[in-house]
PDB file of N, CA and C in Angstrom:
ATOM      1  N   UNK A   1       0.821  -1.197   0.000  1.00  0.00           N
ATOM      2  CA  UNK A   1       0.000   0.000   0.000  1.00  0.00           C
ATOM      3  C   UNK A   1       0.866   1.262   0.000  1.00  0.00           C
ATOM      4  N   UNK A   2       1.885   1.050   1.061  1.00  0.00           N
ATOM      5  CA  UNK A   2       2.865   2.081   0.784  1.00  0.00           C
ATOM      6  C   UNK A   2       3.502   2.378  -0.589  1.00  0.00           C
ATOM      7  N   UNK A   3       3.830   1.948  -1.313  1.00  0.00           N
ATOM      8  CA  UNK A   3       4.460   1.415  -2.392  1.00  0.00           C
ATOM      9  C   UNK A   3       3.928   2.203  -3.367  1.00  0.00           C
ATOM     10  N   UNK A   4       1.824   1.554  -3.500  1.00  0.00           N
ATOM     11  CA  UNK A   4       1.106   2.946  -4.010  1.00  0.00           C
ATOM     12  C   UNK A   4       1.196   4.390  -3.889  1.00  0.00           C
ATOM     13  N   UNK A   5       1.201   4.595  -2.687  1.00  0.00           N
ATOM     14  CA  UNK A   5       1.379   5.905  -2.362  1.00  0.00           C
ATOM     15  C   UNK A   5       2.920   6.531  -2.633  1.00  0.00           C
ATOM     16  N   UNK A   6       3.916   6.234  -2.916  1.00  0.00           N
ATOM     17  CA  UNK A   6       5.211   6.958  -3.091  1.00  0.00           C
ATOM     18  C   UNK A   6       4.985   6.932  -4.662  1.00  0.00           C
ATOM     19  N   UNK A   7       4.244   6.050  -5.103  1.00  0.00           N
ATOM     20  CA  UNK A   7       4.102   6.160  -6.841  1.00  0.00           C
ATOM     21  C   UNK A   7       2.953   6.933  -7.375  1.00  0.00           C
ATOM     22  N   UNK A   8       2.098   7.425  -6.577  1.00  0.00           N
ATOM     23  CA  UNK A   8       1.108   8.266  -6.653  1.00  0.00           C
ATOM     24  C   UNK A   8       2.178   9.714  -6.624  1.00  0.00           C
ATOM     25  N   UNK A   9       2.628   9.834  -5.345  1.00  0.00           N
ATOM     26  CA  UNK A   9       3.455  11.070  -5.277  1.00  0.00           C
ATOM     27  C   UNK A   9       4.952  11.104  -6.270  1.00  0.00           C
ATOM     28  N   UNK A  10       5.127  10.373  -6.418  1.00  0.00           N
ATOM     29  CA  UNK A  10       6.581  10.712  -8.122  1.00  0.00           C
ATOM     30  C   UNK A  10       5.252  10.807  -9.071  1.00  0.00           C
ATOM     31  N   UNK A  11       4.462  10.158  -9.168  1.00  0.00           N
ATOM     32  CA  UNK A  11       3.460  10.589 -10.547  1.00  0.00           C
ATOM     33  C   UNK A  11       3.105  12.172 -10.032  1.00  0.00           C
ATOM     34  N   UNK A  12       2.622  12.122  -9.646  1.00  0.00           N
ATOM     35  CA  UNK A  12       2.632  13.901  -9.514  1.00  0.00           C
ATOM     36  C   UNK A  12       3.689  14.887  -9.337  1.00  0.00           C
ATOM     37  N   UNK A  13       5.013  14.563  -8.802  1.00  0.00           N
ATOM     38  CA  UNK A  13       5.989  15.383  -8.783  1.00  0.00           C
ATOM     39  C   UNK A  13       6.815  15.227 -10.413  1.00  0.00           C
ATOM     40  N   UNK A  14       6.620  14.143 -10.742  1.00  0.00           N
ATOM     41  CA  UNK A  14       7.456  14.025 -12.681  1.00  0.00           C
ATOM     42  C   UNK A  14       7.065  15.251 -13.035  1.00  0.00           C
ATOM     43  N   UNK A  15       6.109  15.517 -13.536  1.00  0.00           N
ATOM     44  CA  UNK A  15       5.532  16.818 -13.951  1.00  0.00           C
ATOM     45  C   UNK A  15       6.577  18.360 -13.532  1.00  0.00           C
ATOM     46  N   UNK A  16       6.850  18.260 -12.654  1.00  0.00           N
ATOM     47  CA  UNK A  16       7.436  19.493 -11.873  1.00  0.00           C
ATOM     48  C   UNK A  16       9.161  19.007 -12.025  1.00  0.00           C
ATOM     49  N   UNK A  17       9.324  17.927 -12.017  1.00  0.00           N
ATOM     50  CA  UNK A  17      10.626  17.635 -12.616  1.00  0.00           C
ATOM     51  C   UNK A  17      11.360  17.968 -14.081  1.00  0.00           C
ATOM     52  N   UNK A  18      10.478  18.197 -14.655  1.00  0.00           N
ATOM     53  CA  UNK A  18      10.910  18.265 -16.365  1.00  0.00           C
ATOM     54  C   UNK A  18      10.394  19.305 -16.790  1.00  0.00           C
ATOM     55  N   UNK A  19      10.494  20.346 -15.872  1.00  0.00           N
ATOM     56  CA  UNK A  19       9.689  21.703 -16.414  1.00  0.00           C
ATOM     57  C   UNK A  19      10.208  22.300 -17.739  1.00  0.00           C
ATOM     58  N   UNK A  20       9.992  22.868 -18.939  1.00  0.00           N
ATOM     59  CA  UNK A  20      10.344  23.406 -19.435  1.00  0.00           C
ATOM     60  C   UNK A  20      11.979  24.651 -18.873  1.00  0.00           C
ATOM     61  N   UNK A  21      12.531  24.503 -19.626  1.00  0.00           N
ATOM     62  CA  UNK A  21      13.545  25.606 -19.341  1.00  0.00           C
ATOM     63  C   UNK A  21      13.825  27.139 -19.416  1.00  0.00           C
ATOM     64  N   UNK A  22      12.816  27.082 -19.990  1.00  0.00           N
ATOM     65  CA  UNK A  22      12.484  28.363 -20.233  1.00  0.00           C
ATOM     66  C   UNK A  22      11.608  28.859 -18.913  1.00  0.00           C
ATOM     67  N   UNK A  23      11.282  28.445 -17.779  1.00  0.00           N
ATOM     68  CA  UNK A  23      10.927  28.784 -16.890  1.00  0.00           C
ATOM     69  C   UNK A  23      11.614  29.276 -15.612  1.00  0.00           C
ATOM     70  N   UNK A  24      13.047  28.540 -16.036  1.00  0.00           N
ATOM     71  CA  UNK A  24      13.871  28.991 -14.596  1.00  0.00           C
ATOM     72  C   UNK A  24      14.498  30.037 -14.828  1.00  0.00           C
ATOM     73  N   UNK A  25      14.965  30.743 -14.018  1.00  0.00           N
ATOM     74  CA  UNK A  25      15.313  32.093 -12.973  1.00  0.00           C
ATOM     75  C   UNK A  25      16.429  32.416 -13.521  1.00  0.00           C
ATOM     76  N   UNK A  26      17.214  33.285 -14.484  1.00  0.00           N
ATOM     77  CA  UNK A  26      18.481  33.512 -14.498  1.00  0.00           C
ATOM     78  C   UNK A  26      18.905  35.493 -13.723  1.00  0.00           C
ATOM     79  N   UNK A  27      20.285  34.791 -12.950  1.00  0.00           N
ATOM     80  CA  UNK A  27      20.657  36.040 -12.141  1.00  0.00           C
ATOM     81  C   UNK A  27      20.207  37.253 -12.742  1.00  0.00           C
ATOM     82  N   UNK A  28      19.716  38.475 -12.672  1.00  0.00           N
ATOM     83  CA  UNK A  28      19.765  39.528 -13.309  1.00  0.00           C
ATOM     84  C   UNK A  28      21.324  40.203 -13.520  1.00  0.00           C
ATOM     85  N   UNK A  29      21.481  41.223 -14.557  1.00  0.00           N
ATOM     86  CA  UNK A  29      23.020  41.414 -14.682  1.00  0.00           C
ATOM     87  C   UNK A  29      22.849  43.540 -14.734  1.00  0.00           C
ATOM     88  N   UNK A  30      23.563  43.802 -13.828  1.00  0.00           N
ATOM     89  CA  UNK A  30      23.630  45.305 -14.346  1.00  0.00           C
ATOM     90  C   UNK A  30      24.253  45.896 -15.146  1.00  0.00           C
ATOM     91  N   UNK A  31      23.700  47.012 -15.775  1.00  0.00           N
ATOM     92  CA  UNK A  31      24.137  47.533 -17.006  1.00  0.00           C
ATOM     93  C   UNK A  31      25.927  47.432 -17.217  1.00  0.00           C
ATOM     94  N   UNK A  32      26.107  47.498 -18.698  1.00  0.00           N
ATOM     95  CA  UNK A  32      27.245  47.340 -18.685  1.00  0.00           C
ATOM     96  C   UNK A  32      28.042  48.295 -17.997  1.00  0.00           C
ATOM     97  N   UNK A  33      29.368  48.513 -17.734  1.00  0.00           N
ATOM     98  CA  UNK A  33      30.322  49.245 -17.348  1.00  0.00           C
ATOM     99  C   UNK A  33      29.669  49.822 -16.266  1.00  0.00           C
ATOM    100  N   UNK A  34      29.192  49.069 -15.386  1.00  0.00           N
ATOM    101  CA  UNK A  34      28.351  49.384 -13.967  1.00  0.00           C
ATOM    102  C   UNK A  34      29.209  48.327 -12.452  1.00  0.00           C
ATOM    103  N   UNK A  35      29.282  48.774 -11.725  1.00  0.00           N
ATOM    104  CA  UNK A  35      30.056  47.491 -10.990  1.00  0.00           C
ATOM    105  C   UNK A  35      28.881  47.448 -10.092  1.00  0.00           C
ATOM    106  N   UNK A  36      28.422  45.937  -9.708  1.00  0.00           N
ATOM    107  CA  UNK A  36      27.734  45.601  -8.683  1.00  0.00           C
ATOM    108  C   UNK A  36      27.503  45.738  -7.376  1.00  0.00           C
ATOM    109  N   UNK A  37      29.247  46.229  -7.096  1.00  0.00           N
ATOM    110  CA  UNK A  37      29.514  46.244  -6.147  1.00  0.00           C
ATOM    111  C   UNK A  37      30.324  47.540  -5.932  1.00  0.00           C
ATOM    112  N   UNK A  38      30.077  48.376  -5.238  1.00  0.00           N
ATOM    113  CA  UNK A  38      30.714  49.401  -5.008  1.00  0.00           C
ATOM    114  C   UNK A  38      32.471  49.311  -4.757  1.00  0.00           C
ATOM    115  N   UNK A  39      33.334  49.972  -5.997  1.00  0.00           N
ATOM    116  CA  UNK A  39      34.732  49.583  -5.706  1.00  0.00           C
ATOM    117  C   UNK A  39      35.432  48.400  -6.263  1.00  0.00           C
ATOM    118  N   UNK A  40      34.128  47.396  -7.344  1.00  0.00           N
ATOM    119  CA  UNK A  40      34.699  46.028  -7.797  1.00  0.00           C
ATOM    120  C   UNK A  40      35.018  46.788  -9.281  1.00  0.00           C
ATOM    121  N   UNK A  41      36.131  46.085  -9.517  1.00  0.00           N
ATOM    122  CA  UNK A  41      36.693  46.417 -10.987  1.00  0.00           C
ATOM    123  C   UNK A  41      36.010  45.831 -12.122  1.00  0.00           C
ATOM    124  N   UNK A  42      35.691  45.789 -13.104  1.00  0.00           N
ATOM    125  CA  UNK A  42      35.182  45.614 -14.229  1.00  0.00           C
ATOM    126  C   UNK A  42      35.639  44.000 -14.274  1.00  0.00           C
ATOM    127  N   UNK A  43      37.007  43.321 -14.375  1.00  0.00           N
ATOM    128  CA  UNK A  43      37.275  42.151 -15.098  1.00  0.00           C
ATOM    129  C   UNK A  43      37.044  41.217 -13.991  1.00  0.00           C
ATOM    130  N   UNK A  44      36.832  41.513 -12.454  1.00  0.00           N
ATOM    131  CA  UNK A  44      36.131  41.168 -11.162  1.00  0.00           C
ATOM    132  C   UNK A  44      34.529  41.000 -11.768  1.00  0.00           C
ATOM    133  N   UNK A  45      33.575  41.395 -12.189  1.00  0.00           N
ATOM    134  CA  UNK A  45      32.445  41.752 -12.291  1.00  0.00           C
ATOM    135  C   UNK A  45      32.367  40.689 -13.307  1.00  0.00           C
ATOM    136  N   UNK A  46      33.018  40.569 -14.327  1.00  0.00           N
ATOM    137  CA  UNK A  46      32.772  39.451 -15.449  1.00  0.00           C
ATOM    138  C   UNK A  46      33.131  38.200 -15.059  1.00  0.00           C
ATOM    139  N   UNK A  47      34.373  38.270 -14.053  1.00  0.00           N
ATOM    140  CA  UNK A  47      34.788  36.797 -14.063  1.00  0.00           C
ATOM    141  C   UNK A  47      33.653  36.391 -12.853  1.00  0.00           C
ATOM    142  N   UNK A  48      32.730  37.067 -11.904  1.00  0.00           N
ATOM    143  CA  UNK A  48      31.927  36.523 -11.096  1.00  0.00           C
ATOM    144  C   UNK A  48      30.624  36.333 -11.945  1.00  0.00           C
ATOM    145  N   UNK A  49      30.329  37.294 -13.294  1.00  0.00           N
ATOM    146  CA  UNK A  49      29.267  36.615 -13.776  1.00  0.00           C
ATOM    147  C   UNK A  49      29.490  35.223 -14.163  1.00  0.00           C
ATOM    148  N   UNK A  50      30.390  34.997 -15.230  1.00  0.00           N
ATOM    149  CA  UNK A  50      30.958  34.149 -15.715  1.00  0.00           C
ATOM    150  C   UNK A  50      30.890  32.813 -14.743  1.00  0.00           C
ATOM    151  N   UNK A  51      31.358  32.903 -13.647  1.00  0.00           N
ATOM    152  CA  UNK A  51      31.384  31.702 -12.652  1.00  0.00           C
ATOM    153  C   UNK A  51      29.942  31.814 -12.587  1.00  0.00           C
ATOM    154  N   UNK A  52      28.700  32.532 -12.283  1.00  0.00           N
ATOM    155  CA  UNK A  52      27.466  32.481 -11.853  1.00  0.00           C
ATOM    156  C   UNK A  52      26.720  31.452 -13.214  1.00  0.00           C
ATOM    157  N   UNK A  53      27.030  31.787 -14.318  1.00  0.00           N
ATOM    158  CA  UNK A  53      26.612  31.223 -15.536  1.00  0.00           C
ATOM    159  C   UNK A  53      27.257  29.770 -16.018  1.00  0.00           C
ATOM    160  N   UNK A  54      28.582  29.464 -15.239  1.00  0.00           N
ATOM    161  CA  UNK A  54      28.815  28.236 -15.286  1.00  0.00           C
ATOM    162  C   UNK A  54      28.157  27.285 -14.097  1.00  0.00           C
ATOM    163  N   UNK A  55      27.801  28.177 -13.149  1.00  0.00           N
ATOM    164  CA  UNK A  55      26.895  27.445 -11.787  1.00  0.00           C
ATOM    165  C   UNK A  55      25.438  26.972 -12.037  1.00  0.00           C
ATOM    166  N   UNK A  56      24.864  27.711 -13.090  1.00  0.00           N
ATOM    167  CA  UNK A  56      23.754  27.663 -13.346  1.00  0.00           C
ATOM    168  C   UNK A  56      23.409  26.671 -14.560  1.00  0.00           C
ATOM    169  N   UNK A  57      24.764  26.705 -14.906  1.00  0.00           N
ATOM    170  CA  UNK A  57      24.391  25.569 -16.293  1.00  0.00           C
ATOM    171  C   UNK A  57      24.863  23.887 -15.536  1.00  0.00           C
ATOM    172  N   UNK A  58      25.536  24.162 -14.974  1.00  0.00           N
ATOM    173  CA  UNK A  58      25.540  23.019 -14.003  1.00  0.00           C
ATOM    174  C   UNK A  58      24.597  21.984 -13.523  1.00  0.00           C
ATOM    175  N   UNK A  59      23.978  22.862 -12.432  1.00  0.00           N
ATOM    176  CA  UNK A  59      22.926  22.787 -11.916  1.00  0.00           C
ATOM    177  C   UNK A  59      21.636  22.005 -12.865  1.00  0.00           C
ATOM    178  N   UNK A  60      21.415  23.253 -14.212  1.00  0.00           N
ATOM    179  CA  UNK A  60      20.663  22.626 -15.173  1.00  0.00           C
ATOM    180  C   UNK A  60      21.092  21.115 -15.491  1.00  0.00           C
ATOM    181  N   UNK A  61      22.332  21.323 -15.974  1.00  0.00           N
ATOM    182  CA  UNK A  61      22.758  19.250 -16.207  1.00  0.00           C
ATOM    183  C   UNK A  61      22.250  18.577 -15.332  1.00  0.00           C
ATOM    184  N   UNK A  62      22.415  18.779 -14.192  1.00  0.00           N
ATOM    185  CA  UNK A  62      22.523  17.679 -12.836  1.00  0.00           C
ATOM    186  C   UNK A  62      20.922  17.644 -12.907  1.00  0.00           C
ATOM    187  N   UNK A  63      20.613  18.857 -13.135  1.00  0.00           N
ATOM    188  CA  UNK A  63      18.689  18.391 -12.587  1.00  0.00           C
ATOM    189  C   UNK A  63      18.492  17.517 -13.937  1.00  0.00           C
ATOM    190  N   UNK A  64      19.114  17.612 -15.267  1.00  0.00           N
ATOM    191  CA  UNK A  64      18.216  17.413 -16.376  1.00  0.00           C
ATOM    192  C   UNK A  64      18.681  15.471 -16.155  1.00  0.00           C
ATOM    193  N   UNK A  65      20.105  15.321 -15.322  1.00  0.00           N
ATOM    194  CA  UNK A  65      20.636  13.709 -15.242  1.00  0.00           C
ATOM    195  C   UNK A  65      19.743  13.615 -14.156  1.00  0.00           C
ATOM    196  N   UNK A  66      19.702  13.663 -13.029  1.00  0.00           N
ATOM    197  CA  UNK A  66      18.718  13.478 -12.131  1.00  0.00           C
ATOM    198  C   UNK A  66      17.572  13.359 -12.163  1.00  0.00           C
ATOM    199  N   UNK A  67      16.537  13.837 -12.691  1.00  0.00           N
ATOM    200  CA  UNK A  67      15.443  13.712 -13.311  1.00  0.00           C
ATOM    201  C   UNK A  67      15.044  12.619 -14.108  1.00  0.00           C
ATOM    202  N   UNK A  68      15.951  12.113 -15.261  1.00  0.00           N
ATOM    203  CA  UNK A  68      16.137  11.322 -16.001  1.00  0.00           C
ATOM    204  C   UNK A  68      16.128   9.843 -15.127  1.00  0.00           C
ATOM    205  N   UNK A  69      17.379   9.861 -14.175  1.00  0.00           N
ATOM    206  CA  UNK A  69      17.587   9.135 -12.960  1.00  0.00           C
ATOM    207  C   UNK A  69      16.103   8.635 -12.462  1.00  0.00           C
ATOM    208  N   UNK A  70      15.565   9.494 -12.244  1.00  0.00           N
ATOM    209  CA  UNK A  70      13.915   9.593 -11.803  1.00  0.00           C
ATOM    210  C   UNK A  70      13.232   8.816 -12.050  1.00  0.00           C
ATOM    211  N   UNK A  71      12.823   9.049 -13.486  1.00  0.00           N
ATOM    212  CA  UNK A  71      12.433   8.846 -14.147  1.00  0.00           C
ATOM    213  C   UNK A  71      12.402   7.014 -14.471  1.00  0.00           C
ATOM    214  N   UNK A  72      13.695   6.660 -14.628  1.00  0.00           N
ATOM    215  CA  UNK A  72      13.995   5.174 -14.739  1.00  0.00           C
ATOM    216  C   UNK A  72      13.407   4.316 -13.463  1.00  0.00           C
ATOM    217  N   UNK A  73      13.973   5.433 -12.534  1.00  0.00           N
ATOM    218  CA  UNK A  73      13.617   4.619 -11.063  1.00  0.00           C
ATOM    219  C   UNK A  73      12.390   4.230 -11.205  1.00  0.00           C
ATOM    220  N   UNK A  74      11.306   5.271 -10.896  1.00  0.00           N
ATOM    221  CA  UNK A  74       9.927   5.168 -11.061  1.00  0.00           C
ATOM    222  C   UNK A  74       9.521   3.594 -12.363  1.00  0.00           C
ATOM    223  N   UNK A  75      10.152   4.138 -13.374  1.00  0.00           N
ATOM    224  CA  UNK A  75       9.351   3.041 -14.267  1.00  0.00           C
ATOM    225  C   UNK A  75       9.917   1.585 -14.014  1.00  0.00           C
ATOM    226  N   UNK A  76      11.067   1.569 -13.056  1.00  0.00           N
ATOM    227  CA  UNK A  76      11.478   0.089 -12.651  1.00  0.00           C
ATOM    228  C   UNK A  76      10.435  -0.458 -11.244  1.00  0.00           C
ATOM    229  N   UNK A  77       9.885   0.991 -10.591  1.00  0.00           N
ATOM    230  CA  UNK A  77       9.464   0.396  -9.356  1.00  0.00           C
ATOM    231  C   UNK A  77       7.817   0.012 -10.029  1.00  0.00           C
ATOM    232  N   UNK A  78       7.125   1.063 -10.850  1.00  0.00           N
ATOM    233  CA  UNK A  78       6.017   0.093 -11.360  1.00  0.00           C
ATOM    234  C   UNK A  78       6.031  -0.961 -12.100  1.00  0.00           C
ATOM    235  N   UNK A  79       7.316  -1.531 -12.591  1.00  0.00           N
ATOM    236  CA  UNK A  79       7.187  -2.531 -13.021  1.00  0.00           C
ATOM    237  C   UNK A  79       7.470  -4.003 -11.676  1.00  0.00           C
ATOM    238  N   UNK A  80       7.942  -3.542 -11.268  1.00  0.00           N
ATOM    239  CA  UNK A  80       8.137  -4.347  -9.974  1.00  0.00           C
ATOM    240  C   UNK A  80       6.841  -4.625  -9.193  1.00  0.00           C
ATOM    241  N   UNK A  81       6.162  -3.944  -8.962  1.00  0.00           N
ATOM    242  CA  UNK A  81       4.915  -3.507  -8.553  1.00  0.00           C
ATOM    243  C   UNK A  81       4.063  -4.021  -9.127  1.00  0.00           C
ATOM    244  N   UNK A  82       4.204  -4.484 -10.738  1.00  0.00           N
ATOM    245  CA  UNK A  82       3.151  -4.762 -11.151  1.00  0.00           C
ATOM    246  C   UNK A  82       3.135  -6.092 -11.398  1.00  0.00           C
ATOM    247  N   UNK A  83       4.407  -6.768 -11.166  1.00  0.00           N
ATOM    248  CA  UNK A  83       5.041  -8.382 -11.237  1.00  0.00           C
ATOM    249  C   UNK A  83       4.370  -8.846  -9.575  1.00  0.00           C
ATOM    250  N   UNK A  84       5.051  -7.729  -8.697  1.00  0.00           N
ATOM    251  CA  UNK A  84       4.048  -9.053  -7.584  1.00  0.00           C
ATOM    252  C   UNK A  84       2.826  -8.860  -7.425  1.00  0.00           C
ATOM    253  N   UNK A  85       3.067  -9.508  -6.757  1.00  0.00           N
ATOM    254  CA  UNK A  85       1.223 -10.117  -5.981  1.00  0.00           C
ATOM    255  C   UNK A  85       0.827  -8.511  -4.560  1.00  0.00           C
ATOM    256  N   UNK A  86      -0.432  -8.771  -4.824  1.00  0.00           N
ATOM    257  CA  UNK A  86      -0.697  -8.135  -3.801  1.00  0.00           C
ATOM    258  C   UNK A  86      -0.596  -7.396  -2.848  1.00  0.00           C
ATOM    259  N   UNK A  87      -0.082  -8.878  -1.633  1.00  0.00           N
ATOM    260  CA  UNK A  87       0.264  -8.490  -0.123  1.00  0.00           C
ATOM    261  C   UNK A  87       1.857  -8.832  -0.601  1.00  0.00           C
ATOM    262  N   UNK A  88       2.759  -8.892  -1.360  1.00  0.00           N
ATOM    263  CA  UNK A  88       4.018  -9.146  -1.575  1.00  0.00           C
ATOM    264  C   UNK A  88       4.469  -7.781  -2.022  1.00  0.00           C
ATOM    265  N   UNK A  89       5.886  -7.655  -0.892  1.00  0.00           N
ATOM    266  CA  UNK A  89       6.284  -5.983  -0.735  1.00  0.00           C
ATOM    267  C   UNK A  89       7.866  -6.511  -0.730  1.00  0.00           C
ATOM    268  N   UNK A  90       8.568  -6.564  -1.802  1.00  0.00           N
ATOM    269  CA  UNK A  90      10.168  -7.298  -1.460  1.00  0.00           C
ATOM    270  C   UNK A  90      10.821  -5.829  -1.110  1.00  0.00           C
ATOM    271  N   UNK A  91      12.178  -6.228  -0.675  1.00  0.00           N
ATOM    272  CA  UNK A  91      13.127  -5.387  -0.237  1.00  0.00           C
ATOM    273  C   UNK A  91      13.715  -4.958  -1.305  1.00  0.00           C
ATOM    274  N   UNK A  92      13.590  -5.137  -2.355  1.00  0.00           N
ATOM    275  CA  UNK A  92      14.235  -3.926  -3.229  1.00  0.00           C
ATOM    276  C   UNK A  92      12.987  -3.043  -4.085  1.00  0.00           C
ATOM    277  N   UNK A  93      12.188  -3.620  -3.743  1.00  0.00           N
ATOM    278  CA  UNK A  93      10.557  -2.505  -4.234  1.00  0.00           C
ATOM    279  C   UNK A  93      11.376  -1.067  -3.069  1.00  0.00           C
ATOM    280  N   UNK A  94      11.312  -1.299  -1.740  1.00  0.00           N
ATOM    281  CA  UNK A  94      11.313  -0.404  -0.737  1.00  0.00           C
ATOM    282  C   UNK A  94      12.956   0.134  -0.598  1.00  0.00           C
ATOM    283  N   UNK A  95      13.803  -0.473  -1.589  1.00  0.00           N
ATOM    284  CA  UNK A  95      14.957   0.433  -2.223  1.00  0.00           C
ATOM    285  C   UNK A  95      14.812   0.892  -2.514  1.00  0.00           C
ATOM    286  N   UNK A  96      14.095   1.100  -4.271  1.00  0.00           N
ATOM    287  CA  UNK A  96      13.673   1.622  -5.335  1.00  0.00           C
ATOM    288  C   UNK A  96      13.152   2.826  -4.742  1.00  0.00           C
ATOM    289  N   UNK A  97      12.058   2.810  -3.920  1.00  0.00           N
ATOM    290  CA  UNK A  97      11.167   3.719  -3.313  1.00  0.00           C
ATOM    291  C   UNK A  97      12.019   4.438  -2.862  1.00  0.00           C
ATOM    292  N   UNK A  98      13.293   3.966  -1.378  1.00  0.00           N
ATOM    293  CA  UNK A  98      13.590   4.977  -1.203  1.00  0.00           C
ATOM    294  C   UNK A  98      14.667   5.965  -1.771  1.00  0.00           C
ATOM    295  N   UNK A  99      15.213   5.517  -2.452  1.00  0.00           N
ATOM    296  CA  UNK A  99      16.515   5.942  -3.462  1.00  0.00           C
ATOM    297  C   UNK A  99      15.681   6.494  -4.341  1.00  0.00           C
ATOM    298  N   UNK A 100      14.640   6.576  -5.024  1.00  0.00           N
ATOM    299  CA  UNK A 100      13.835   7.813  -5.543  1.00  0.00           C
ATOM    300  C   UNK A 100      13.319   8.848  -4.653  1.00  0.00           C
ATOM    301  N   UNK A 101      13.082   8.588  -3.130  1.00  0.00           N
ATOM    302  CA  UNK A 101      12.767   9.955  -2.565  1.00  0.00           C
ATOM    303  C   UNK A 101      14.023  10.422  -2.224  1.00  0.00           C
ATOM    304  N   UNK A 102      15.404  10.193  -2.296  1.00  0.00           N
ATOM    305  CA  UNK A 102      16.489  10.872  -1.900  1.00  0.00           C
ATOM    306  C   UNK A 102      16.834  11.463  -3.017  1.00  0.00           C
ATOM    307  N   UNK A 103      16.424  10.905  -4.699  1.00  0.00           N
ATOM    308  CA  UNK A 103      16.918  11.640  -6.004  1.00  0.00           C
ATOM    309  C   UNK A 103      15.638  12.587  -5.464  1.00  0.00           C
ATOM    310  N   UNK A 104      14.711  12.528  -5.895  1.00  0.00           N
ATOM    311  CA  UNK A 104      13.493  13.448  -5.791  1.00  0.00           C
ATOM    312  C   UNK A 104      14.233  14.399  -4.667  1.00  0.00           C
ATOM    313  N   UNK A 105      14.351  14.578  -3.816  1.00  0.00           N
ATOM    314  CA  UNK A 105      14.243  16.094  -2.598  1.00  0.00           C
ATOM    315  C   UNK A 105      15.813  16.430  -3.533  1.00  0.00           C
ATOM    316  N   UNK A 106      16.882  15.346  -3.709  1.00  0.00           N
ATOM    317  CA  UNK A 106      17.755  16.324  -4.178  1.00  0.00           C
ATOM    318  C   UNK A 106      17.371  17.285  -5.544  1.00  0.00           C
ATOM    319  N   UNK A 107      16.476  17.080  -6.246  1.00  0.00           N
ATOM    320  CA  UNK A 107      16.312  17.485  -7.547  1.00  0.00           C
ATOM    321  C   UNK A 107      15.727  19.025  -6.981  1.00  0.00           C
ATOM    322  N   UNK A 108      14.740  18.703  -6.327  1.00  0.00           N
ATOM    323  CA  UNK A 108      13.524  19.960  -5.341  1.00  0.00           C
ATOM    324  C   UNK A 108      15.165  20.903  -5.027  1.00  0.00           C
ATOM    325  N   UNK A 109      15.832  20.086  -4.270  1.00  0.00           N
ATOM    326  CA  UNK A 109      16.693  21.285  -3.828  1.00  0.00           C
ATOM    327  C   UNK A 109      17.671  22.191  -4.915  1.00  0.00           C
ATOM    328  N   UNK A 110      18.254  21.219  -5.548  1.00  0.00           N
ATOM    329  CA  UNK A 110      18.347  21.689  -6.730  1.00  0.00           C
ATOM    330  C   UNK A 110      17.821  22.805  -7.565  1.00  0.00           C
ATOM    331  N   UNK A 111      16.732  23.067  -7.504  1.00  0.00           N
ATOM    332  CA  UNK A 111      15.489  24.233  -7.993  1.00  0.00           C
ATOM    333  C   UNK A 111      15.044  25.294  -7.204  1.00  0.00           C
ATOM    334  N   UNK A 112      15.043  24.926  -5.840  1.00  0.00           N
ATOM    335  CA  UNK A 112      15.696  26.041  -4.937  1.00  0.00           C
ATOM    336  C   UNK A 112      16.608  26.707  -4.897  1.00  0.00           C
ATOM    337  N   UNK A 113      17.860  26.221  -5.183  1.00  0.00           N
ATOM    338  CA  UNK A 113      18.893  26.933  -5.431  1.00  0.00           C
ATOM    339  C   UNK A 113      19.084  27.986  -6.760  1.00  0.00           C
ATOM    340  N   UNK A 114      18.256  27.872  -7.765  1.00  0.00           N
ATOM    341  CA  UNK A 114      18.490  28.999  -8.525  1.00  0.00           C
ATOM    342  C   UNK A 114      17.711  29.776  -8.243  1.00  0.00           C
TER     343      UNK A 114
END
């Protein structure tokens, strides 16, 4: 029964996993020849965007492998799920399960962070 219910909740969180990309958050940048920071030099200002834009494309990979990750998990645990019986709950169904809620919150956090 448990089993149902963690596959009820990845069926509803997939959706929010594979959002389009065009939806996430990129840093805002101030005008050119502007320093962010009162007193930061110009080639300071680029090389911290620069690192911000390699952080962010990062991030994007890891969620887009993670997700994917997800994704497999889930379709191995309904297939597992759908091979046994009933009242039969093996110990790697309740792997599966939980090694998808540890990818799942990392992915969530992941999306917090930008």
């Amino acid at each position: 029964m448990q089993c149902f219910r963690l596959l009820g909740a990845v069926t509803l969180l997939l959706p929010l996993l594979v959002a389009p990309a065009s939806a996430q958050r990129h840093p805002s940048s101030a005008p050119t020849g502007q320093s962010e920071i009162p007193g930061e030099r110009h080639d300071e200002v680029e090389m911290r965007r620069t690192m911000q834009r390699q952080q962010a494309k990062k991030r994007a990979e890891d969620m887009k492998r993670d997700s994917r990750r997800l994704l497999e998990l889930a379709t191995q645990l309904k297939e597992y799920v759908d091979k046994a019986g009933e009242n039969i709950l093996s110990v790697d169904v309740v792997r599966k399960a939980e090694e998808m809620e540890k990818l799942a919150r990392q992915v969530k956090n992941n999306m917090r962070a930008q």
